[in-house]
C-alpha atoms as a PDB file:
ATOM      1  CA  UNK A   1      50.201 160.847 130.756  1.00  0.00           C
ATOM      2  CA  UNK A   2      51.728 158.429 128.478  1.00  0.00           C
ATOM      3  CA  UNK A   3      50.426 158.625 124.492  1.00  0.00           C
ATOM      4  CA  UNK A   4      49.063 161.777 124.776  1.00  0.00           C
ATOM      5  CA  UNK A   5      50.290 164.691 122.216  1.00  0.00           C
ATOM      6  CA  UNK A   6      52.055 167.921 123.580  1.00  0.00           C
ATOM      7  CA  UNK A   7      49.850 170.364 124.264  1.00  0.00           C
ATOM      8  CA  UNK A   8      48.445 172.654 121.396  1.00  0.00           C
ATOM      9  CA  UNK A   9      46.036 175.148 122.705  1.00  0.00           C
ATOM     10  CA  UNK A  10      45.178 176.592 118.553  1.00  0.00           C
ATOM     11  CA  UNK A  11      44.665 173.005 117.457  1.00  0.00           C
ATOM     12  CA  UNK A  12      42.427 172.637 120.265  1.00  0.00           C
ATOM     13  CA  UNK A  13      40.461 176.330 119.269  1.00  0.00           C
ATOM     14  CA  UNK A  14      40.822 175.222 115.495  1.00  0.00           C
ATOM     15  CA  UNK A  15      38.381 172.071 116.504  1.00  0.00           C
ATOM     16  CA  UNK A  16      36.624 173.933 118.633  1.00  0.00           C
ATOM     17  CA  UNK A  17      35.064 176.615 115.615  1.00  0.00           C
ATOM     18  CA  UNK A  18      34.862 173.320 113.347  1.00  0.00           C
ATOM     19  CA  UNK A  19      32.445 172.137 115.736  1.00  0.00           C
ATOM     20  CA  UNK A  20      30.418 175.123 116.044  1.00  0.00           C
ATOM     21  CA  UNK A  21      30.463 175.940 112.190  1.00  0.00           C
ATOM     22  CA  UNK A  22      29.195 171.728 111.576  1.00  0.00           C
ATOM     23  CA  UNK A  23      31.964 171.103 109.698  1.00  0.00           C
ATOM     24  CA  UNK A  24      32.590 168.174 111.770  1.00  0.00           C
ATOM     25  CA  UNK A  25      30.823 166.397 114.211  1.00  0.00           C
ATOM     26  CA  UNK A  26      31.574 165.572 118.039  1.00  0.00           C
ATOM     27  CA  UNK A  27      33.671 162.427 118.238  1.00  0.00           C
ATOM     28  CA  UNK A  28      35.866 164.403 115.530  1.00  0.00           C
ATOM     29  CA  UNK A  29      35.858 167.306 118.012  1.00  0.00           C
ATOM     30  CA  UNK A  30      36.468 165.090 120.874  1.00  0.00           C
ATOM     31  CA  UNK A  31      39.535 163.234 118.956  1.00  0.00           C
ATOM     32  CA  UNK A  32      40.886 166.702 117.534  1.00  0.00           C
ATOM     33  CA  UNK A  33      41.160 167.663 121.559  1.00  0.00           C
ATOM     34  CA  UNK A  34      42.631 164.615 121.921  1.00  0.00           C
ATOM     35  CA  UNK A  35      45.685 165.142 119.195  1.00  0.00           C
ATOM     36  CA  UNK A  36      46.086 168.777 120.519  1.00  0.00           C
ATOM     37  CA  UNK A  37      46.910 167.063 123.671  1.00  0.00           C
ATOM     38  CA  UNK A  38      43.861 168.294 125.949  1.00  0.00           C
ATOM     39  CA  UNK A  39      42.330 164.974 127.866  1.00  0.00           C
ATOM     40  CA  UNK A  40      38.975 166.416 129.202  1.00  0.00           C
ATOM     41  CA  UNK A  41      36.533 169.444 129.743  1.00  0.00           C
ATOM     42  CA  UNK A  42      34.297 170.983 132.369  1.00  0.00           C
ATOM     43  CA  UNK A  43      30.997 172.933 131.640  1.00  0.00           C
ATOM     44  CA  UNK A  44      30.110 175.408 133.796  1.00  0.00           C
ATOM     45  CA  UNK A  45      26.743 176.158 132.947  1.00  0.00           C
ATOM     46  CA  UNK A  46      26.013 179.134 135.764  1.00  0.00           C
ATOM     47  CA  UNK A  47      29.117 180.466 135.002  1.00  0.00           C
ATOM     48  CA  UNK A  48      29.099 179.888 130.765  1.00  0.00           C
ATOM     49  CA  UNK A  49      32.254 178.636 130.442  1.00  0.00           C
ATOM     50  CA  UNK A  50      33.987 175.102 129.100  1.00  0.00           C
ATOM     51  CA  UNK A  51      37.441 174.510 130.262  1.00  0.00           C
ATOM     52  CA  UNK A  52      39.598 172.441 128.267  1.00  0.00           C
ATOM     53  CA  UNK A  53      42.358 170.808 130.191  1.00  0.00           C
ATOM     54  CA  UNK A  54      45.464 168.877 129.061  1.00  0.00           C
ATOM     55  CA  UNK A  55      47.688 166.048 131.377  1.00  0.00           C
ATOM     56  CA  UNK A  56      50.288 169.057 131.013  1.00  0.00           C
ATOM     57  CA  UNK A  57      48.804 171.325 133.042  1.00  0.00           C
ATOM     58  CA  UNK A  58      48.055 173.775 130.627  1.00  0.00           C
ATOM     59  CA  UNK A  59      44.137 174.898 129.818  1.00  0.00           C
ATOM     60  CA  UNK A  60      41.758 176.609 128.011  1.00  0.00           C
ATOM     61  CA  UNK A  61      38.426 178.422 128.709  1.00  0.00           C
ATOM     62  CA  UNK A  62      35.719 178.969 126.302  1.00  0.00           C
ATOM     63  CA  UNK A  63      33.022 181.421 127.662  1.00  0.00           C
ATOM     64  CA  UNK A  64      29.815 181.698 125.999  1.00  0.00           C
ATOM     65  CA  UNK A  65      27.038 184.561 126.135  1.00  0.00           C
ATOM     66  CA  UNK A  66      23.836 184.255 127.794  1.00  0.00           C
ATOM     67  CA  UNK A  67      20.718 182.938 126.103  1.00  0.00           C
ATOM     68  CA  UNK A  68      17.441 184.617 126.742  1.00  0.00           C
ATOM     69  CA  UNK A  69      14.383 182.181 126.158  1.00  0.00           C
END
């Protein structure tokens, strides 16, 4: 994909805790995934996981524990 930064799977987990912690909010997440080269994400929500995924190939996956309400 042309424009798009190599991918940087840290950058993408460094953004990632930002997020969570509110040190920044989501279209600062969303462009921080962008500059580490990852170009979208799935949400499994049976299976509590995000996938981040980059033009390259390459991936991450978050997985999250369950939430009792």
């Amino acid at each position: 994909m042309v424009g798009v930064a190599p991918q940087d799977r840290w950058s993408t987990i460094a953004a990632l805790r930002a997020d969570q912690a509110g040190e920044i909010d989501f279209p600062e997440f969303l462009r921080g995934c962008w500059e580490a080269g990852f170009t979208w994400f799935d949400v499994d929500l049976a299976g509590r996981t995000c996938s981040y995924h980059g033009s390259e190939g390459d991936s991450y996956v978050e997985t999250y524990p369950a939430v009792d309400l």
